[in-house]
Every structure is written in structure tokens, then in C-alpha cells.
Protein backbone atom coordinates (compact mmCIF):
# COMPACT_ATOMS: atom_id res chain seq x y z
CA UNK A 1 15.59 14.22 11.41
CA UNK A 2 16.62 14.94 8.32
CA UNK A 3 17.30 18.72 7.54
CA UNK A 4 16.90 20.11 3.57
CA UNK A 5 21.09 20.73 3.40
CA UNK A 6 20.94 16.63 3.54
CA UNK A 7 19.52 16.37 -0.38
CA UNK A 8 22.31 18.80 -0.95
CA UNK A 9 19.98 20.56 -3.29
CA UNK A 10 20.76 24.05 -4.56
CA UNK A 11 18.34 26.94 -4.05
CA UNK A 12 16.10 26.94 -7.18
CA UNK A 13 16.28 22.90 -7.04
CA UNK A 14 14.75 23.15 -3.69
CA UNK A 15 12.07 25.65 -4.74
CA UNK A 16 11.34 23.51 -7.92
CA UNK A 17 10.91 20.32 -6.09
CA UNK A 18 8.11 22.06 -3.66
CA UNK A 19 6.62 23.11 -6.54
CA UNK A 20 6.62 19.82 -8.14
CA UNK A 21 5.34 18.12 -5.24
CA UNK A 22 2.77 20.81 -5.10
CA UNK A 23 1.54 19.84 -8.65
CA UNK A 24 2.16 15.76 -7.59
CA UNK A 25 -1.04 13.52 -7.78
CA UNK A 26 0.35 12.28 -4.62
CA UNK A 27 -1.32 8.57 -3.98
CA UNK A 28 -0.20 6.73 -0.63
CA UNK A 29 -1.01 2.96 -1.49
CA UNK A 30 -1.99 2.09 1.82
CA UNK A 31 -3.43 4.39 4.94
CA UNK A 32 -5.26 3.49 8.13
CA UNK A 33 -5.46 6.55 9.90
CA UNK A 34 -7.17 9.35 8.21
CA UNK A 35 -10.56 8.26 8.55
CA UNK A 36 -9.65 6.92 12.05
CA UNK A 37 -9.28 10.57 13.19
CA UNK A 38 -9.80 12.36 10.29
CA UNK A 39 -9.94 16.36 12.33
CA UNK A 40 -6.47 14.99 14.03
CA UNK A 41 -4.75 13.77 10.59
CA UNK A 42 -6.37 15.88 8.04
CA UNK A 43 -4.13 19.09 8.57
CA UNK A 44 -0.84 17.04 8.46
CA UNK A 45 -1.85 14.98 5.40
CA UNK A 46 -2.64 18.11 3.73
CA UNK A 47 0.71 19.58 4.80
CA UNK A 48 2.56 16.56 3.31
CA UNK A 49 0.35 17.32 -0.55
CA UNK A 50 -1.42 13.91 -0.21
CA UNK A 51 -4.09 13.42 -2.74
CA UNK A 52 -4.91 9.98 -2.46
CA UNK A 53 -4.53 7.02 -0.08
CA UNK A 54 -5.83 3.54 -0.14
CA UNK A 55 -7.84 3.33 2.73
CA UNK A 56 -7.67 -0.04 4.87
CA UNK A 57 -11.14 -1.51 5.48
CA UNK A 58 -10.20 -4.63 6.93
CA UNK A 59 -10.42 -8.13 5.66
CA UNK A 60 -8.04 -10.88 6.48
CA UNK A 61 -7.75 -14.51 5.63
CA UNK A 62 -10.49 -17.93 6.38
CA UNK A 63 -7.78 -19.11 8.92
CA UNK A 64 -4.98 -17.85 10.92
CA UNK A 65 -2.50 -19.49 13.32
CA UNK A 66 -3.49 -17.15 16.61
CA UNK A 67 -7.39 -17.86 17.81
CA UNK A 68 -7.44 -13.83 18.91
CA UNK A 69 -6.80 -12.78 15.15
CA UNK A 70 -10.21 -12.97 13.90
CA UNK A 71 -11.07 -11.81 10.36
CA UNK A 72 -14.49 -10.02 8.91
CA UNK A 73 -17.12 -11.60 8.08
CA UNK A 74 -19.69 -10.54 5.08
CA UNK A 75 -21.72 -8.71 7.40
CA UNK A 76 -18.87 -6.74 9.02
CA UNK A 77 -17.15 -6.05 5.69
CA UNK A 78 -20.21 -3.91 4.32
CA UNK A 79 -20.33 -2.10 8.11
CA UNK A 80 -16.70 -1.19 7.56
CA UNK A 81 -17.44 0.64 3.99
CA UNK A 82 -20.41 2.03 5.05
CA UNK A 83 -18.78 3.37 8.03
CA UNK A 84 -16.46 5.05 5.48
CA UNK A 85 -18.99 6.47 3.39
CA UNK A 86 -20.27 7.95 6.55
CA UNK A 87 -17.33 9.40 7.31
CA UNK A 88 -17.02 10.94 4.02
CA UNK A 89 -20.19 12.18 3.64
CA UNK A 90 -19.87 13.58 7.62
CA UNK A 91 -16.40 15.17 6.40
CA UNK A 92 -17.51 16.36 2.71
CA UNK A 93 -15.51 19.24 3.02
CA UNK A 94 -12.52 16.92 3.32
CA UNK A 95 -13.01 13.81 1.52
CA UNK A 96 -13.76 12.49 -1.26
CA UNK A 97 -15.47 8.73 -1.52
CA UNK A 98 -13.14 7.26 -4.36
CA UNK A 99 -14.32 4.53 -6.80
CA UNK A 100 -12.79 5.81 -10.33
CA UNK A 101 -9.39 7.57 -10.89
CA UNK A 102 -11.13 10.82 -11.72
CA UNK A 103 -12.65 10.63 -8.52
CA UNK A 104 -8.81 11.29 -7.57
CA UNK A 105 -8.48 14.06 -10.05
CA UNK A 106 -11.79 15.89 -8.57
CA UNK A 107 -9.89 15.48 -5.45
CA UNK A 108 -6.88 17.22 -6.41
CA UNK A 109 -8.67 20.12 -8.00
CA UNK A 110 -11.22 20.64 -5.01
CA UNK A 111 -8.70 20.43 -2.47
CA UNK A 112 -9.84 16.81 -1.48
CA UNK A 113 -8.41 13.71 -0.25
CA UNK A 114 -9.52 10.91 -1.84
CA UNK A 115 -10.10 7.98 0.26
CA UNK A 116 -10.09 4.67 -1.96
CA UNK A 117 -11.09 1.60 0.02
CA UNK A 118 -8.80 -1.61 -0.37
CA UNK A 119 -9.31 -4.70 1.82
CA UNK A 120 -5.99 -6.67 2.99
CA UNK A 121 -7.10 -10.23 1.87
CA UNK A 122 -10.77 -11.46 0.47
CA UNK A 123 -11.61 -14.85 1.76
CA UNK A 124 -13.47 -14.38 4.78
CA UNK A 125 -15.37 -11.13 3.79
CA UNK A 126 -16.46 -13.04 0.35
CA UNK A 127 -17.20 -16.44 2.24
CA UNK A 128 -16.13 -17.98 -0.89
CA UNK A 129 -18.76 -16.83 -2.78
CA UNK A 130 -18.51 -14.37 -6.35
CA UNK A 131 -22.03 -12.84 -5.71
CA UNK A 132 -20.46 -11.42 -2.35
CA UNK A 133 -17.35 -10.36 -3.85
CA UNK A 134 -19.90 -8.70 -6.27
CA UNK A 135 -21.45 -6.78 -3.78
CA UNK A 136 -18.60 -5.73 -2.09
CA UNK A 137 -17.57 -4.26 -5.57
CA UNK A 138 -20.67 -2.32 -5.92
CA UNK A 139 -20.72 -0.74 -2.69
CA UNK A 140 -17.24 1.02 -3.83
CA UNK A 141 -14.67 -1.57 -3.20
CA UNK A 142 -12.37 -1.67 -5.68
CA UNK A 143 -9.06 -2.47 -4.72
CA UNK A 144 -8.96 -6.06 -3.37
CA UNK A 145 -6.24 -7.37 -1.98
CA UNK A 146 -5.91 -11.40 -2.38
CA UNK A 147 -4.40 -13.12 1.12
CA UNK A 148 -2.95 -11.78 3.96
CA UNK A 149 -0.01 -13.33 5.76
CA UNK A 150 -1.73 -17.36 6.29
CA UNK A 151 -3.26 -19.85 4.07
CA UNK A 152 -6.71 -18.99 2.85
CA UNK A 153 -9.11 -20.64 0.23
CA UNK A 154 -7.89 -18.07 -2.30
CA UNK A 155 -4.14 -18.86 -1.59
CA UNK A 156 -0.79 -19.09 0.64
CA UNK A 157 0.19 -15.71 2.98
CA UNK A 158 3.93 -14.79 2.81
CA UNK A 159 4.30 -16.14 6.11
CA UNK A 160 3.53 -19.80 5.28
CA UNK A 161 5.85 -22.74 5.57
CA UNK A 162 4.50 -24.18 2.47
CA UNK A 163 3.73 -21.81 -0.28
CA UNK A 164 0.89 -24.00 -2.61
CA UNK A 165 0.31 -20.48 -4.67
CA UNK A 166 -3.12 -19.46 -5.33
CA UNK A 167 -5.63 -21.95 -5.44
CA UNK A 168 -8.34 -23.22 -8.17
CA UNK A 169 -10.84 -20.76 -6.01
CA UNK A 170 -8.09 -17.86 -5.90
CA UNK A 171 -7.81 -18.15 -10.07
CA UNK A 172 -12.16 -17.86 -10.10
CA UNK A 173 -11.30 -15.02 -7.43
CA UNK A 174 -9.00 -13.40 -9.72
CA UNK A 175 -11.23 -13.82 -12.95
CA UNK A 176 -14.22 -12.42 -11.79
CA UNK A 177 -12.39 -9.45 -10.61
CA UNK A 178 -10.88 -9.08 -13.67
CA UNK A 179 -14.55 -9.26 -15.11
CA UNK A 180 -16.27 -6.82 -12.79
CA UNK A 181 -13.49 -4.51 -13.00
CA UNK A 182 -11.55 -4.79 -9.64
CA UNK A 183 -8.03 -3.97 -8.96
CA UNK A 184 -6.00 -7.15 -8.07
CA UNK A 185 -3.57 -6.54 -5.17
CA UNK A 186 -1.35 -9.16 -4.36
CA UNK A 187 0.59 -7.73 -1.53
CA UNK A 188 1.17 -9.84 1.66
CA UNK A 189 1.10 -12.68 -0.89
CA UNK A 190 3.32 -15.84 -1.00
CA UNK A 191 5.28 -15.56 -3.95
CA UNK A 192 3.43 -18.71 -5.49
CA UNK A 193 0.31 -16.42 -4.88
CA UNK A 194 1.72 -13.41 -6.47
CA UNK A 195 3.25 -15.27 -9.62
CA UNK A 196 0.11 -17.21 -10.48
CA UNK A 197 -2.41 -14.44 -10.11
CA UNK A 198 -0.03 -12.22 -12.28
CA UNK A 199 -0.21 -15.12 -14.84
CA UNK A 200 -3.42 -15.97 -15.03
CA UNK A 201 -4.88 -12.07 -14.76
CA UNK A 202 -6.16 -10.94 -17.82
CA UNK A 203 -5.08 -7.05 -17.03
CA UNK A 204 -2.22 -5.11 -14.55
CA UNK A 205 -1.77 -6.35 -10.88
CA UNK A 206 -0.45 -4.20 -8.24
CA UNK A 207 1.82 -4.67 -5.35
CA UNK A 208 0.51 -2.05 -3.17
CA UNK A 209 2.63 -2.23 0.07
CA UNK A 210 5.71 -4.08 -0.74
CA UNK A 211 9.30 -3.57 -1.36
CA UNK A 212 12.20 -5.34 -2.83
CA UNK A 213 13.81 -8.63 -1.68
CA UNK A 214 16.77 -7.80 -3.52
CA UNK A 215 17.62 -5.22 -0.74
CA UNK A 216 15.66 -6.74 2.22
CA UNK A 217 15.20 -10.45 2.36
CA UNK A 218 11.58 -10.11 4.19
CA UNK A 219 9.45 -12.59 2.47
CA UNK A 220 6.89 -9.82 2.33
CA UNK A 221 9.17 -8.09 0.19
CA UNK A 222 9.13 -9.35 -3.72
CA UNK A 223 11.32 -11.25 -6.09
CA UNK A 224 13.16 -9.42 -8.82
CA UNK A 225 10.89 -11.94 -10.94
CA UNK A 226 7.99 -11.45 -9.11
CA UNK A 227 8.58 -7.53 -9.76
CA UNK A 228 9.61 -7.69 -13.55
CA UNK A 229 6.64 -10.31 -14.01
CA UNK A 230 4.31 -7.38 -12.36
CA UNK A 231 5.38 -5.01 -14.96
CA UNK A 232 4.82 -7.36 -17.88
CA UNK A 233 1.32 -7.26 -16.93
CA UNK A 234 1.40 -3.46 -16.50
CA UNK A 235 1.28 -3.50 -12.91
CA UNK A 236 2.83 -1.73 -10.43
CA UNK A 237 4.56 -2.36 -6.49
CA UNK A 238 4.18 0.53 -4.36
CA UNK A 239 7.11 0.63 -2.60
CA UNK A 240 6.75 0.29 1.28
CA UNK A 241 8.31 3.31 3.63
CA UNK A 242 7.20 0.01 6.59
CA UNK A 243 10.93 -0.01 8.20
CA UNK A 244 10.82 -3.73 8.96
CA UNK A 245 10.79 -4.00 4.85
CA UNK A 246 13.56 -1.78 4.37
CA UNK A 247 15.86 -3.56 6.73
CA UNK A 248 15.26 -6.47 8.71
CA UNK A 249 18.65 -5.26 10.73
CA UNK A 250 17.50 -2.57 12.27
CA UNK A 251 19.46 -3.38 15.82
CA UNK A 252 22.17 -1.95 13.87
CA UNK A 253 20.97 0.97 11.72
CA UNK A 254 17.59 2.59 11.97
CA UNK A 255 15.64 3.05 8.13
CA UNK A 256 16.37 5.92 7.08
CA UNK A 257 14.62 7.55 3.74
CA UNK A 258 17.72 7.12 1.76
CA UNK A 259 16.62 3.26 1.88
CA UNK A 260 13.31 3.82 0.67
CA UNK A 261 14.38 5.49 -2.59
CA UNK A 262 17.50 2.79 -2.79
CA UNK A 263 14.13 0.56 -3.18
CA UNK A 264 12.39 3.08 -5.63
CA UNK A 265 16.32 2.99 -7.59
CA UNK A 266 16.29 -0.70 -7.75
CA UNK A 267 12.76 -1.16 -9.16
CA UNK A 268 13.17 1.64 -11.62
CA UNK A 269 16.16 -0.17 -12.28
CA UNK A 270 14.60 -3.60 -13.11
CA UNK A 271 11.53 -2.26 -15.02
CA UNK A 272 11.46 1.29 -15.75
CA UNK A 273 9.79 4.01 -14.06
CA UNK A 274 6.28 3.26 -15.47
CA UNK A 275 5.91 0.30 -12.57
CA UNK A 276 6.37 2.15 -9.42
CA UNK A 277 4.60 3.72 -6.90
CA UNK A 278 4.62 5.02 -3.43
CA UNK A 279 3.00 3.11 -0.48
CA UNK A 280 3.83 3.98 3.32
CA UNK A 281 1.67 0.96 5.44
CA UNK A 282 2.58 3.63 8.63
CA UNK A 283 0.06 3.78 11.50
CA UNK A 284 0.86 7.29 12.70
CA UNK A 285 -1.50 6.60 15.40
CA UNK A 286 0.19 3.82 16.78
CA UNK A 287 2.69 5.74 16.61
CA UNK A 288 1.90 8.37 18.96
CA UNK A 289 0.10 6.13 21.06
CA UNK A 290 2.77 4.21 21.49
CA UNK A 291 0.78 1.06 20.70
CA UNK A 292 1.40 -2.33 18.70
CA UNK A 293 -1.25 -4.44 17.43
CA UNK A 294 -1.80 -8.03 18.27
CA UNK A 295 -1.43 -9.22 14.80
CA UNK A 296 2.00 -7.26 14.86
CA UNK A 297 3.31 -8.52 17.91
CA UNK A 298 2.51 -12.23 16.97
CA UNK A 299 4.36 -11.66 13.83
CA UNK A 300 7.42 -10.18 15.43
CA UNK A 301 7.64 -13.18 17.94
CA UNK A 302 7.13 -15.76 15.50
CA UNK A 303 8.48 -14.77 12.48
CA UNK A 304 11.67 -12.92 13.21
CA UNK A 305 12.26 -12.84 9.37
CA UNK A 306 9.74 -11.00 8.21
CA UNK A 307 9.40 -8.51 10.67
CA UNK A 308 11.93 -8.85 13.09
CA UNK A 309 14.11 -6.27 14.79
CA UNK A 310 15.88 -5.42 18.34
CA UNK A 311 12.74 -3.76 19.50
CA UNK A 312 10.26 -3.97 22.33
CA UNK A 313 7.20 -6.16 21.12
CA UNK A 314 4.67 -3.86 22.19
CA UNK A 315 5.70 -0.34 20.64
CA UNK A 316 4.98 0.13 16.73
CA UNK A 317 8.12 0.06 14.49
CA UNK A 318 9.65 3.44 14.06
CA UNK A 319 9.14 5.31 11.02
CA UNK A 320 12.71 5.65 8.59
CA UNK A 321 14.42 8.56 9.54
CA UNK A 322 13.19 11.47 7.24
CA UNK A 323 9.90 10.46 6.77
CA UNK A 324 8.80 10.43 10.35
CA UNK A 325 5.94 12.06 9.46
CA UNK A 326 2.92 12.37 6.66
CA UNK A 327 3.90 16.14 6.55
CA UNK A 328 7.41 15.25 5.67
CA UNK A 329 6.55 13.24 2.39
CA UNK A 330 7.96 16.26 0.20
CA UNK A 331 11.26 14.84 1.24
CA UNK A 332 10.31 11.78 -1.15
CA UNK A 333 10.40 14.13 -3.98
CA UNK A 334 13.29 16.23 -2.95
CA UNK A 335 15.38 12.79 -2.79
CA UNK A 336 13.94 11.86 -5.99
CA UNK A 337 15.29 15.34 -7.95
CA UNK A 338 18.33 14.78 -5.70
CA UNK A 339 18.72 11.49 -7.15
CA UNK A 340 18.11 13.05 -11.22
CA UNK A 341 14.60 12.26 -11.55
CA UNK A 342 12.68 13.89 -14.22
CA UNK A 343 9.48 15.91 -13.64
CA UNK A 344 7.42 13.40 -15.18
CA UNK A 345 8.96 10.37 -13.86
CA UNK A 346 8.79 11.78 -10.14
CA UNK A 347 4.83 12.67 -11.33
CA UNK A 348 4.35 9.23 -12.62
CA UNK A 349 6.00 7.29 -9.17
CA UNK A 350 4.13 9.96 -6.87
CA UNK A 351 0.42 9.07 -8.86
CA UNK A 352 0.75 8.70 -12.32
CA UNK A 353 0.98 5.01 -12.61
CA UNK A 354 -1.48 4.21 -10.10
CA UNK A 355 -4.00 6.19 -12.27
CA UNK A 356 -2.97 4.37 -14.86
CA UNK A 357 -4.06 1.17 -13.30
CA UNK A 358 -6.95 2.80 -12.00
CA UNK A 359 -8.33 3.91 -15.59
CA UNK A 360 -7.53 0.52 -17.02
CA UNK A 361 -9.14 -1.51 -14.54
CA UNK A 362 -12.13 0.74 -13.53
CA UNK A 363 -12.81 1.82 -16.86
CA UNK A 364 -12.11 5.97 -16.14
């Protein structure tokens, strides 16, 4: 664990990060479990300030390399968001239904947590059609993520042997979202995928659950080129607390949360402060259930480089040291004044930019 002596912060630097943190739009870019179990979770996300979360409602690619993976259909895409409504509106004292960034802001003021649906990869769930994509976007999806780890219609995973970028399909994908007003999230993308959908977007693109290559060589991570291309576009890459993307070696040395702002440093580094964000991708209830997906354990087996450590296949991957837990996320913004953040550049990494994006691409 890591203990507040650690940020070797002095007395009023401590008190001021709490407070800042306190005042923090804090915006996880990716979240599973808070509407899974939202009277187990609420309490602890509250406890770690959290504002905002992308919330996972499924997806996945038109094909996949393991015949037990199987992703949504139309049908089961609209049951997932109406489930969350439902959830919402069962839980109205807790959540708020997020489709615009103030939305967010309401959230923050009332107490809130906005949940703000994003689907990990659009092919299936869209059936390759724009009038489905369409009505996913009206029933409150608004942050679409593009492929997932395999070849789909709309483009190469990050997993595939041959990376063939986004298709002719993928660039109609990526125009009409840019028409309707849908946030284009290239995570889990080849980086063919993520290159040509930053060129041929018309607005920002985000990275929501990725980190740097530079530092890790996962091929979910992302190119220095890929990352400065992102911010040429106005985009931003949440950068991923996952472990197996802050070091693949973890046989030899745990994550720790030092290596999750060494990935905030180097991105900050390469494009400025205005470009990152915070994403976690940690399923606290695998976690305590001691569980691994399927999907996980298939990747682990198989592809070694991208998420492969000296672990048992069928626990989840351990959390970095010092962000073991939602209710620890202050420590992000105690190593971020530690590491001579301002105020308003710790405000803009914690929520700012994503709101940014948000009010840019959703129209407020």
C-alpha cells in the first residue's frame, strides 16, 4: 500500500491536494462495475471524488478468433442501455444518465455520478448499418468505441497479425459519427485503425483506455505518433491504471502508481497537458471475486505481448500498487502536485479535457 509520507508532501500540500481533488471534475474513462452493483460500489466511488465514468455497455467486433466470445447483436445492444437507464432511473438518488457534458456538471453539483455509456467496438451492435448506429446514438450512446482486439468490418483490433487499418466501412463509420455528433474512441485499435480514423475525422478523437508504448511495448498501448497525431486533432488518451499496460514484466515488479503518472509525464511531455486524461479499465469486482473473464484468459494465453505476465490465468490482474482501490484515486492527484502540477493542469487531466471533447462533439 502506499502510505501519504510516500508523495513526501508537506502538511498544507497534503491538505491542498484533498481539497483540489475535492473540487476535481473527476472522469474515469472506462468503468464496468458501478452499475453492476451500484449499493456495493457507490460508497467507495464516492469516497475516491468520482464524478464521471464511462460506463461499458458491451459491444465487440463481427468476428473473433474464440467461438465462446460472442459479441451483441442490435437487439441486445438497446437491452444493455436500457438496462442502464433502468438502473439510473431505479438509483436517481445516485446517478445521473449522461448524454451531454453538463449532464456531468449537474452531476458534480447534485452530488451525482454520472454514468456515460461507451461501447468497446461497433460492428456487430450496428450490423453494418448507419440507421442502427443512429439509433443507438439517440437512445444516449455517445461514446463509440471503433474495434475491439480482432478484425471487424470497421477495421483491424490491436491484436491482429495483419493490421489493414480501418476500412472503407470504418471511414462511413467514422463520418457519420462525426455528423450525428458521436465521440470517436479508438482504443483497442490497431494502430492502422487509430491513425486513419484520426485522419480522416473531421473533429477530436479520444483514446479512452490506453497508455503509452514508449514505456510499455503492449500493442494496446499507443505510438508516440499515434499520441501526438491524437492531439493534433484535439483529442485526448486517457491513460490506463490496467497493470498489464503499465508493464508487461510484471514477474519482476508489480505496477505500482508511480508508473501510471510516469505515463501521464510522458504524454504531457509529447503534447502538453491539454491531451490527457485519466482512464482505469479495473474490474473491482473481479477483483474481489477473484474471477477472470474468458475473453481475458484467451488473451493472456495467446498473446503473451499484450497482456502477458507470471500470473495464474484465471485470477484478474492486480491493481498497481497505490491505487488498489476506487477510494484511493486521491493518490492520483497527490502524485500529480508531488510531481509540480498546477491546479489547473491537474483539473484539466482529472476532467477538464474530457469535457472539452464532450462540448465539442455533443454540442454542450
Amino acid at each position: 500500500m502506499v502510505s501519504i509520507s510516500d508523495f513526501e508532501l508537506t502538511r498544507d500540500e497534503e491538505s491542498h491536494a484533498l481539497r483540489l481533488h475535492e473540487e476535481a471534475v473527476v472522469i474515469d474513462a472506462l468503468q464496468g462495475v458501478l452499475a453492476a452493483d451500484p449499493d456495493r460500489y457507490f460508497p467507495e466511488f464516492v469516497e475516491g471524488g468520482v464524478t464521471a465514468c464511462f460506463q461499458d455497455v458491451g459491444g465487440g467486433g463481427d468476428s473473433s478468433p474464440y467461438p465462446e466470445v460472442s459479441p451483441l447483436n442490435f437487439r441486445e445492444a438497446v437491452l444493455a442501455l436500457d438496462g442502464l437507464k433502468r438502473i439510473v432511473e431505479a438509483h436517481g438518488d445516485k446517478f445521473v444518465f449522461a448524454e451531454y457534458a453538463e449532464d456531468v456538471r449537474r452531476a458534480k453539483g447534485e452530488g451525482r455520478i454520472a454514468l456515460i455509456p461507451q461501447m468497446q467496438a461497433c460492428a456487430a451492435p450496428i450490423e453494418s448499418n448507419f440507421a442502427l448506429l443512429r439509433a443507438l446514438h439517440g437512445l444516449g450512446l455517445k461514446v463509440i468505441q471503433l474495434t475491439y482486439n480482432s478484425q471487424t468490418s470497421v477495421g483491424s483490433g490491436c491484436c491482429e497479425p495483419i493490421d489493414s487499418g480501418l476500412s472503407l466501412f470504418g471511414r462511413g463509420v467514422v463520418k457519420e459519427m462525426n455528423r450525428i455528433g458521436a465521440v470517436v474512441d479508438v482504443s483497442h485499435g490497431s494502430d492502422g485503425t487509430m491513425n486513419d480514423a484520426i485522419e480522416h475525422s473531421r473533429g477530436p478523437v479520444i483514446v479512452s483506455h490506453s497508455s503509452c508504448r514508449a514505456l510499455s511495448p503492449s500493442p494496446r498501448n499507443c505510438t508516440d505518433e499515434t499520441i501526438v497525431a491524437l492531439a493534433e486533432k484535439g483529442g485526448v488518451i486517457g491513460i490506463c491504471a490496467w497493470s498489464p499496460l503499465l508493464s508487461l514484466d510484471q514477474s519482476k515488479v508489480r505496477s505500482t502508481l508511480g508508473m501510471f503518472l510516469d505515463h501521464v509525464d510522458h504524454a504531457v511531455g509529447l503534447v502538453g497537458v491539454d491531451h490527457v486524461g485519466v482512464s482505469t479499465d479495473i474490474n473491482w469486482k473481479g477483483l474481489d471475486e477473484g474471477w477472470c473473464s474468458k475473453t481475458m484468459m484467451y488473451w493472456r494465453r495467446d498473446r503473451p505481448d499484450v497482456y502477458g505476465y507470471d500470473r495464474p490465468l484465471d485470477l484478474y490482474p492486480p491493481p498497481p500498487v497505490g491505487l488498489e482501490r476506487v477510494s484511493a484515486f486521491p493518490n492520483i492527484t497527490r502524485g500529480l502536485v508531488a510531481r509540480g502540477y498546477s491546479d489547473g493542469e491537474i483539473l484539466k487531466i482529472w476532467g477538464g479535457n474530457w469535457l472539452r471533447v464532450f462540448e465539442e462533439v455533443w454540442g454542450r
